[in-house]
Protein backbone atom coordinates (compact mmCIF):
# COMPACT_ATOMS: atom_id res chain seq x y z
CA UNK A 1 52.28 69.86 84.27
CA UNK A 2 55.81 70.86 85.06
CA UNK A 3 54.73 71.53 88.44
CA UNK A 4 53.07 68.49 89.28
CA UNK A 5 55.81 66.07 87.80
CA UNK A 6 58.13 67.75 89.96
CA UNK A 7 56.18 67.09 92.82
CA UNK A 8 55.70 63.74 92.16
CA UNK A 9 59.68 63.51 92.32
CA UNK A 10 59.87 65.28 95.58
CA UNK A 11 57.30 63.16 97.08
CA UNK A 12 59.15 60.25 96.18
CA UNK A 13 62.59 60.93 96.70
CA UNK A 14 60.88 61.97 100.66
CA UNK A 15 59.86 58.35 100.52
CA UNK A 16 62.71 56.73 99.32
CA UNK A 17 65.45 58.83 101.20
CA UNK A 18 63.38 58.07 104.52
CA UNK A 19 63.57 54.65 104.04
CA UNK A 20 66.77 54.54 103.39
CA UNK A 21 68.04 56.57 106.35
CA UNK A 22 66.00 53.98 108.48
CA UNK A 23 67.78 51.05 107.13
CA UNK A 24 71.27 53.29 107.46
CA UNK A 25 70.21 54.19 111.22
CA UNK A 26 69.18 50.43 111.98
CA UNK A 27 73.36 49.12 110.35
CA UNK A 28 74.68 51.82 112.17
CA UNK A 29 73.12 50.40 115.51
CA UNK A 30 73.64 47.60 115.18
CA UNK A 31 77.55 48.13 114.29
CA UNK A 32 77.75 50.50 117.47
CA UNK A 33 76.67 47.51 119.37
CA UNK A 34 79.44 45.69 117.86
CA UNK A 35 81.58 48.05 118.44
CA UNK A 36 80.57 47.38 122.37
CA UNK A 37 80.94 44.11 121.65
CA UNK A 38 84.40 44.40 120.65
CA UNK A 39 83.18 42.11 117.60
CA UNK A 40 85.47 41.59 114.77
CA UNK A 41 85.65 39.66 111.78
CA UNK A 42 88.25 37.31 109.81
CA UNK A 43 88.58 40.23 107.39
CA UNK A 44 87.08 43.14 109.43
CA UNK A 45 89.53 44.28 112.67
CA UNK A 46 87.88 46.24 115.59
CA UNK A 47 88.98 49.51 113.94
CA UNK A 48 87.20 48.57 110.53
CA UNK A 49 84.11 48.27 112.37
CA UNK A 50 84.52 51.06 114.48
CA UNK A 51 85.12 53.45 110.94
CA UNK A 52 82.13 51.55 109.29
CA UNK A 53 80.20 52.31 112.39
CA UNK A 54 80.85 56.44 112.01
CA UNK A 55 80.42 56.32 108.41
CA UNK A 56 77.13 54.65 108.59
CA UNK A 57 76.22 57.32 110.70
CA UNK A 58 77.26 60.10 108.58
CA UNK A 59 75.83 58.31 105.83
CA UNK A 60 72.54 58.02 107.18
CA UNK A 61 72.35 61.88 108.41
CA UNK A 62 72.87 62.84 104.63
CA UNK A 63 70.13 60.66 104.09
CA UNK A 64 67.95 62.36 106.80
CA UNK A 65 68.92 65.78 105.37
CA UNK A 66 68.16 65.19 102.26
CA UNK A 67 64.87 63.81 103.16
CA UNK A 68 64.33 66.83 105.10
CA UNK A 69 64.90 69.35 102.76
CA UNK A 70 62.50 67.13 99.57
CA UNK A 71 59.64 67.43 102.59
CA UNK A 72 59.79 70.67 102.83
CA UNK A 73 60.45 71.67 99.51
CA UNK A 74 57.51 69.53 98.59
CA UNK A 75 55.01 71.69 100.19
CA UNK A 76 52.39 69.11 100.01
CA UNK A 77 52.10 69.03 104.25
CA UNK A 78 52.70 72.47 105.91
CA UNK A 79 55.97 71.86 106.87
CA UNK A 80 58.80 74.57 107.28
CA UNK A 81 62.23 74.06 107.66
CA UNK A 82 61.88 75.79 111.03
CA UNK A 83 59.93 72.64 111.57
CA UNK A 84 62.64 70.50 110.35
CA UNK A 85 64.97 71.06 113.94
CA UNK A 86 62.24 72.95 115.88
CA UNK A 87 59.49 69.95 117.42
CA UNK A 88 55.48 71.02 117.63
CA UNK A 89 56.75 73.85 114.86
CA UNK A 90 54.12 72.46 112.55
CA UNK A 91 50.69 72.21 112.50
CA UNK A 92 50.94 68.71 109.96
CA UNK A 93 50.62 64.95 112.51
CA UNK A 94 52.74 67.57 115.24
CA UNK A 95 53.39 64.54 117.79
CA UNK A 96 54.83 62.49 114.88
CA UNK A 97 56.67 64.75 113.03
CA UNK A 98 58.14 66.00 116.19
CA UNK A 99 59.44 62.98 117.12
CA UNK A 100 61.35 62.71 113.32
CA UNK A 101 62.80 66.44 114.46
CA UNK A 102 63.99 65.28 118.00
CA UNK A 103 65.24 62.63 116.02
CA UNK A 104 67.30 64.65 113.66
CA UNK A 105 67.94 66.70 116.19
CA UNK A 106 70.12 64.05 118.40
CA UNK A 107 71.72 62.96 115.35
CA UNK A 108 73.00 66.44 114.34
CA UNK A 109 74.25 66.74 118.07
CA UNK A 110 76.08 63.67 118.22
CA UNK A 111 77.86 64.55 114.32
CA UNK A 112 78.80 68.16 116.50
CA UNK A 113 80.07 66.72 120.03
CA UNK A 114 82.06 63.91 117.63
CA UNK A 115 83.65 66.92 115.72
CA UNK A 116 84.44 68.44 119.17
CA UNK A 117 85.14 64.74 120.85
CA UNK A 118 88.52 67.24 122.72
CA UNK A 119 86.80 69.93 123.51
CA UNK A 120 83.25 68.40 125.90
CA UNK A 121 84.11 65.76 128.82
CA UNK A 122 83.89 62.54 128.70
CA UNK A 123 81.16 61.94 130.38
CA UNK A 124 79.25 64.72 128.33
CA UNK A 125 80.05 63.06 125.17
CA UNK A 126 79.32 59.67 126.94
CA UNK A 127 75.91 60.64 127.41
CA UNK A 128 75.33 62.68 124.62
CA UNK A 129 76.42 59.16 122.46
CA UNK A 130 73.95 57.18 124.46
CA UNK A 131 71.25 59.59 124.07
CA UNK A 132 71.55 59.22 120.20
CA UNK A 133 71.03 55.82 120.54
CA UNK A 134 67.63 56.85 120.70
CA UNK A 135 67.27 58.39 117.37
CA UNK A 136 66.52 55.21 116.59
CA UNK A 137 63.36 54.04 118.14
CA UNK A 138 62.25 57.86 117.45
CA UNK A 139 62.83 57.76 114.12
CA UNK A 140 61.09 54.40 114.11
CA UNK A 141 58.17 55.63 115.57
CA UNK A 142 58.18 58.67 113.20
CA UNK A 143 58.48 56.56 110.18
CA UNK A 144 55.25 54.37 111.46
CA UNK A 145 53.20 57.92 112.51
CA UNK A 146 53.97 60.01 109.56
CA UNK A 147 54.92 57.99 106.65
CA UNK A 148 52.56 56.95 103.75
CA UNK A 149 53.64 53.87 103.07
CA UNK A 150 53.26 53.21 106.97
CA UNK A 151 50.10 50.79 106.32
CA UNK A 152 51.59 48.61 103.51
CA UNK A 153 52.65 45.26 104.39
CA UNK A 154 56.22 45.79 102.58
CA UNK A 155 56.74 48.54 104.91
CA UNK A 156 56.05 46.60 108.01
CA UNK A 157 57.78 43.83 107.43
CA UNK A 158 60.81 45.87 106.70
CA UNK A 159 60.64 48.27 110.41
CA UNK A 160 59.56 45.23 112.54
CA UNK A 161 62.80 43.53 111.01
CA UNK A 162 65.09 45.96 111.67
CA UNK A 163 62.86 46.58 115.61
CA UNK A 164 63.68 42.47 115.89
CA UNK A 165 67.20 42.71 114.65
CA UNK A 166 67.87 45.90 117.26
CA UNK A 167 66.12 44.39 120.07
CA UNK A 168 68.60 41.20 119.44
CA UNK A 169 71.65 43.02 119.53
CA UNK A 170 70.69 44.75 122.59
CA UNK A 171 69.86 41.40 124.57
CA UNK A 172 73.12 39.78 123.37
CA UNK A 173 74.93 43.49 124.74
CA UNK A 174 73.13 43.25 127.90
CA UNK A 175 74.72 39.44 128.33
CA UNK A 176 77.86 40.65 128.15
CA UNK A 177 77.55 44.10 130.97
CA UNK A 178 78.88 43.49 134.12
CA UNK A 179 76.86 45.86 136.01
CA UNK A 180 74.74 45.36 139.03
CA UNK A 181 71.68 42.70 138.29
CA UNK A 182 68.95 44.99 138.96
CA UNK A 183 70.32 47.33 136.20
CA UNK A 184 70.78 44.35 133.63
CA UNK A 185 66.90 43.12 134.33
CA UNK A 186 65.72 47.07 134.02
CA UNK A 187 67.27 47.33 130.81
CA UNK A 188 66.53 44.12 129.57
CA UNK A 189 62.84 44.76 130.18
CA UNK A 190 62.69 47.68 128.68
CA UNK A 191 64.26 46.23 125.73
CA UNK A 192 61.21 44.11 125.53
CA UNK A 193 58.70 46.53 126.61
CA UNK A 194 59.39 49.32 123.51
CA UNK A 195 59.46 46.65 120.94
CA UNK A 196 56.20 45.34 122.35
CA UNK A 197 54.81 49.20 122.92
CA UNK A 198 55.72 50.25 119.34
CA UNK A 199 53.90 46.88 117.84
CA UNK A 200 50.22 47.40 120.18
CA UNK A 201 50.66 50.77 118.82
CA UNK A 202 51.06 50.25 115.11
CA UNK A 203 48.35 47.66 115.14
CA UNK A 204 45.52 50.02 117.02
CA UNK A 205 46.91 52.94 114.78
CA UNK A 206 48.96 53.60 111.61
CA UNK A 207 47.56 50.25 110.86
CA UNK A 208 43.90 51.22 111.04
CA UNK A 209 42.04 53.46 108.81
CA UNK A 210 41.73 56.56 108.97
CA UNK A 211 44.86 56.95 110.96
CA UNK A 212 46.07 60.34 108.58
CA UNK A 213 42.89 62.04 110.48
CA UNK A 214 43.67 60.62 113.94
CA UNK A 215 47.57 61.71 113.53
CA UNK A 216 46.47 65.23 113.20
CA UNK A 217 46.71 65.71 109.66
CA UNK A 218 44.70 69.34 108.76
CA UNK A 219 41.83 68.66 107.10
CA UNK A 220 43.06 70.89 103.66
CA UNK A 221 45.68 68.05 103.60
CA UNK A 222 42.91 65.73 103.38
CA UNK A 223 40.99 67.62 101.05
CA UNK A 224 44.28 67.65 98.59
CA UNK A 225 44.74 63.88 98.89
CA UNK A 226 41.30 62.78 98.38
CA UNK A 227 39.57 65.88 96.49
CA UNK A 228 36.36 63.44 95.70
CA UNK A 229 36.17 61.34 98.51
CA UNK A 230 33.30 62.52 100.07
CA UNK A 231 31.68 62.45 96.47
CA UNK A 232 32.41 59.06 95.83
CA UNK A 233 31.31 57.66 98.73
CA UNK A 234 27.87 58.97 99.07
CA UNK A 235 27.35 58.28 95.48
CA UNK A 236 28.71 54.04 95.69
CA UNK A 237 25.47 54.15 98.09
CA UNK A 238 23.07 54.87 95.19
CA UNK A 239 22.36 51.29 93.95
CA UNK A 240 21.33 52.51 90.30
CA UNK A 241 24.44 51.96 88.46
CA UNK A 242 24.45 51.83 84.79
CA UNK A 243 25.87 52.26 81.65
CA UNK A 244 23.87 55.26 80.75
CA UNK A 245 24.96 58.27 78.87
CA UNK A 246 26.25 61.07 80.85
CA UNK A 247 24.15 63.28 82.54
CA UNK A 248 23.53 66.89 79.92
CA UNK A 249 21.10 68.85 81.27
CA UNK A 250 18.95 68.77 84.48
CA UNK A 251 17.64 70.33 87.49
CA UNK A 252 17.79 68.58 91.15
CA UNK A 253 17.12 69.54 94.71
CA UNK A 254 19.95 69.04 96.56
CA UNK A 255 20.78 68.91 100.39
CA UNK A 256 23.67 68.27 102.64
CA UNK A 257 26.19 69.45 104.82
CA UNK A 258 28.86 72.36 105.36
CA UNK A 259 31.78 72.04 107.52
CA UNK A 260 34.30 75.23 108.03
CA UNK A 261 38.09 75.01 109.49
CA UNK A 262 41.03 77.39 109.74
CA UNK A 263 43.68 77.23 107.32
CA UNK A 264 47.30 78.76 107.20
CA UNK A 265 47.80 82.64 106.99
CA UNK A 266 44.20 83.48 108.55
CA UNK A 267 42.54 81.66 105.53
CA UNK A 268 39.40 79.35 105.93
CA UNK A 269 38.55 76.19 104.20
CA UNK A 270 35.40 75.56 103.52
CA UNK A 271 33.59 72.17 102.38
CA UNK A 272 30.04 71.55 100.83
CA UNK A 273 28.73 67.96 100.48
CA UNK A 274 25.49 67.90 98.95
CA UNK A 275 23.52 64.49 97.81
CA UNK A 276 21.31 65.37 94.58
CA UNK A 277 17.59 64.09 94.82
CA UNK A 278 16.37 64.55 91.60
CA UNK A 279 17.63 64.36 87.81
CA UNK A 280 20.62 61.56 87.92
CA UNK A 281 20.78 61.62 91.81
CA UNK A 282 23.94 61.10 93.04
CA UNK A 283 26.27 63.43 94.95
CA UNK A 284 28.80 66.74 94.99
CA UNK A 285 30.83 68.16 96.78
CA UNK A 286 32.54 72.14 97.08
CA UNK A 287 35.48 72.48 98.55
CA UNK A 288 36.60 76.60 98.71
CA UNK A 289 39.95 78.72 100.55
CA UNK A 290 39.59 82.07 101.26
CA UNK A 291 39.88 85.01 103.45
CA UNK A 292 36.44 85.18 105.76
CA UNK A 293 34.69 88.38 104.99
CA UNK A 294 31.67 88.96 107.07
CA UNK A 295 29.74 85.79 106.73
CA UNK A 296 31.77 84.90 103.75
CA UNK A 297 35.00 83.73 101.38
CA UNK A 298 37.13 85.66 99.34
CA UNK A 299 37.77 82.77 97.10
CA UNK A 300 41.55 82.28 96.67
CA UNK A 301 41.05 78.51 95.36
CA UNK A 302 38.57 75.87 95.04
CA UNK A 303 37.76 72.28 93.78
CA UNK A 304 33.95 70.66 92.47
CA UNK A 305 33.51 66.95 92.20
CA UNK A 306 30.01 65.17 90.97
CA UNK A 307 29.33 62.18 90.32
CA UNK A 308 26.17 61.17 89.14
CA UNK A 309 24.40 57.96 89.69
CA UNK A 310 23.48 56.78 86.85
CA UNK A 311 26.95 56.45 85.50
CA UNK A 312 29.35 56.73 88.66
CA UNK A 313 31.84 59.11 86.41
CA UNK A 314 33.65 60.98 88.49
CA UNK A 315 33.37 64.97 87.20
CA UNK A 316 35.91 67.11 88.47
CA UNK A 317 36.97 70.84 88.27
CA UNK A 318 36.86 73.68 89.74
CA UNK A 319 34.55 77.06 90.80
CA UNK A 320 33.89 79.35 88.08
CA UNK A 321 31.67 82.08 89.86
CA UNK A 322 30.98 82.78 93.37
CA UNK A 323 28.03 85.41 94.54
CA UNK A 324 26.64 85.25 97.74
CA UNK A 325 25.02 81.71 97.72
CA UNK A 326 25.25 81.15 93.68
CA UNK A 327 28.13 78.87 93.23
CA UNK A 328 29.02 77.97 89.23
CA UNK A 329 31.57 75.27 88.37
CA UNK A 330 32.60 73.97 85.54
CA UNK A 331 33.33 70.03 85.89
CA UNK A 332 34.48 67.26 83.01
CA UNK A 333 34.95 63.43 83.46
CA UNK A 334 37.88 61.57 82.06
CA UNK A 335 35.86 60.95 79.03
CA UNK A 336 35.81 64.28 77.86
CA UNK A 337 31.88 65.61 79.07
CA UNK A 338 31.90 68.59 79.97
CA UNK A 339 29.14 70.46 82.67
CA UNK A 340 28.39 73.65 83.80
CA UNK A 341 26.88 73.10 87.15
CA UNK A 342 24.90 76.53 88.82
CA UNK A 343 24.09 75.42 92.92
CA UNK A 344 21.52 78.29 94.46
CA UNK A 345 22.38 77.45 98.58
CA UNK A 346 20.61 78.00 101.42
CA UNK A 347 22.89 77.69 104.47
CA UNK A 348 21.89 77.34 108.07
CA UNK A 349 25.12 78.41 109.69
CA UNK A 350 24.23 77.47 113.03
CA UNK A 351 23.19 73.71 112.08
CA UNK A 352 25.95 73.53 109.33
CA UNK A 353 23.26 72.26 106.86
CA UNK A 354 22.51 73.05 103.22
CA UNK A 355 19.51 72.95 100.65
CA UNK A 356 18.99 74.19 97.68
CA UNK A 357 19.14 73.57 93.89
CA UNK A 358 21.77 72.32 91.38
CA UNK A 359 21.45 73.19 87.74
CA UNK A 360 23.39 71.58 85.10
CA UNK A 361 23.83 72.40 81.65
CA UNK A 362 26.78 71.36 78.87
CA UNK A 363 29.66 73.17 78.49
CA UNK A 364 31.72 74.17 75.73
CA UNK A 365 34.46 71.79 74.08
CA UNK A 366 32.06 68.36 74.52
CA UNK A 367 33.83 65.53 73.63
């Protein structure tokens, strides 16, 4: 329980401390661009904005780190810290967290050429400075492609503020250039053009469902997230719902489907979702990690939903015994009812389809 609380905390200081860097990025743009400006205040001189300008920065780079470092440390998402300043290092969403690392990464150049502002040319800093202007819109991106609050409206409303509030700023800056025209028209269309990429974007992606699959999240991810998904959802199409009592014992025919994908460290996943035909119908689902030996797992964990049709409980728990094609779990609902459930599989490997039988029986400690 520990375990899980702490967790919980990681998960949401990764959430909150992300956030937070993105507003922190978005005042420290748009101070920079005073800065440009040569904008002061009644109470704020040039140099007060400048200094508010770096510290922002800084600021928001602790932010970053520390956002980093809960991510990993979470170890929800295969992430490494290797991952962390190394893009495509990870096999989790690897265009979208890559773009959060290239991110970090021009931040944590621009804090090191600052440092060293005597020691690199002018124009090297000059460009390097420029460069991690575009942190930003990166980091942007990244929040929209990897973050799971990407699809609430709260979330949206906040990143297309601070998009509309950037893009401003840089229109106003572009007023006030005195470069050659064509340059001033190439940058002020692209200033319109990523704000109007990033928004087609969001709305065909990280807005739809199922955008966690699309963005390359590994399907034992998935599994973790939504252990009973595929349970649940074969089951709500069963239109015999009741308030019967829960199922005790029973014997069905079962049939279904079994998918198989790598893992990390050489491991396998393996999932089982089976539809019940007889007894309280409904559906079930196996979901296994193991080494592969010869045709099959050398169980390292595992996870058993049901949930019968009669009542729509949702039974959950985990593989008890594993031989050959005999699978035993024992499951309970949140009331308390407890099930020992014996599947006898027959597997065609090459069609990735499974029949069989499901036997359940009560288990000890009924509530």
């Amino acid at each position: 329980m520990l375990i899980l609380a702490s967790t919980r905390t990681l998960w949401y200081v990764t959430r909150g401390t992300g956030v937070v860097a993105l507003l922190l990025l978005t005042a420290s743009v748009l101070l920079g661009i005073g800065v440009a400006l040569r904008w002061r205040g009644r109470s704020w001189p040039r140099f007060a904005v400048a200094d508010a300008h770096r510290n922002l920065t800084l600021l928001s780079i602790a932010f970053v780190s520390v956002h980093v470092v809960t991510t990993v440390a979470d170890g929800f998402a295969p992430i490494s810290l290797t991952a962390a300043v190394v893009p495509f290092a990870s096999p989790y969403r690897p265009l979208w967290l890559a773009l959060g690392t290239i991110s970090f990464d021009l931040l944590l150049a621009l804090v090191a050429t600052s440092l060293a502002r005597g020691r690199v040319p002018p124009r090297m800093w000059r460009l390097l400075h420029w460069l991690a202007y575009a942190a930003w819109p990166i980091a942007l991106v990244h929040a929209f492609g990897t973050g799971s609050d990407a699809r609430y409206g709260w979330f949206a409303l906040l990143g297309f503020s601070c998009l509309a509030a950037v893009a401003l700023a840089v229109f106003v800056r572009l007023l006030q250039v005195r470069e050659r025209r064509g340059i001033r028209l190439v940058a002020a269309a692209t200033a319109l053009a990523v704000p109007l990429a990033i928004t087609a974007w969001y709305r065909s992606g990280p807005l739809q469902r199922g955008w966690a699959r699309r963005a390359g999240t590994p399907e034992a991810v998935l599994a973790r997230a939504h252990p009973t998904t595929g349970a649940i959802a074969q089951a709500s199409l069963v239109r015999h719902a009741s308030s019967a009592a829960p199922p005790r014992s029973f014997v069905s025919a079962i049939a279904g489907q079994l998918t198989q994908r790598d893992a990390a460290n050489g491991l396998v996943d393996v999932r089982i979702v089976l539809r019940l035909r007889g007894g309280p119908r409904g559906a079930a689902q196996i979901d296994l990690r193991g080494a592969p030996t010869g045709g099959g797992v050398a169980m390292t964990a595992s996870g058993v939903s049901f949930v019968p049709a009669t009542t729509r409980s949702v039974y959950t728990g985990s593989v008890v015994g594993l031989e050959g094609s005999r699978v035993e779990a024992a499951v309970r609902d949140s009331a308390g009812n407890r099930l020992r459930l014996a599947f006898s599989l027959s597997i065609d490997a090459a069609r990735g389809s499974v029949s069989g039988v499901v036997a359940a029986s009560p288990s000890g400690g009924e509530e």
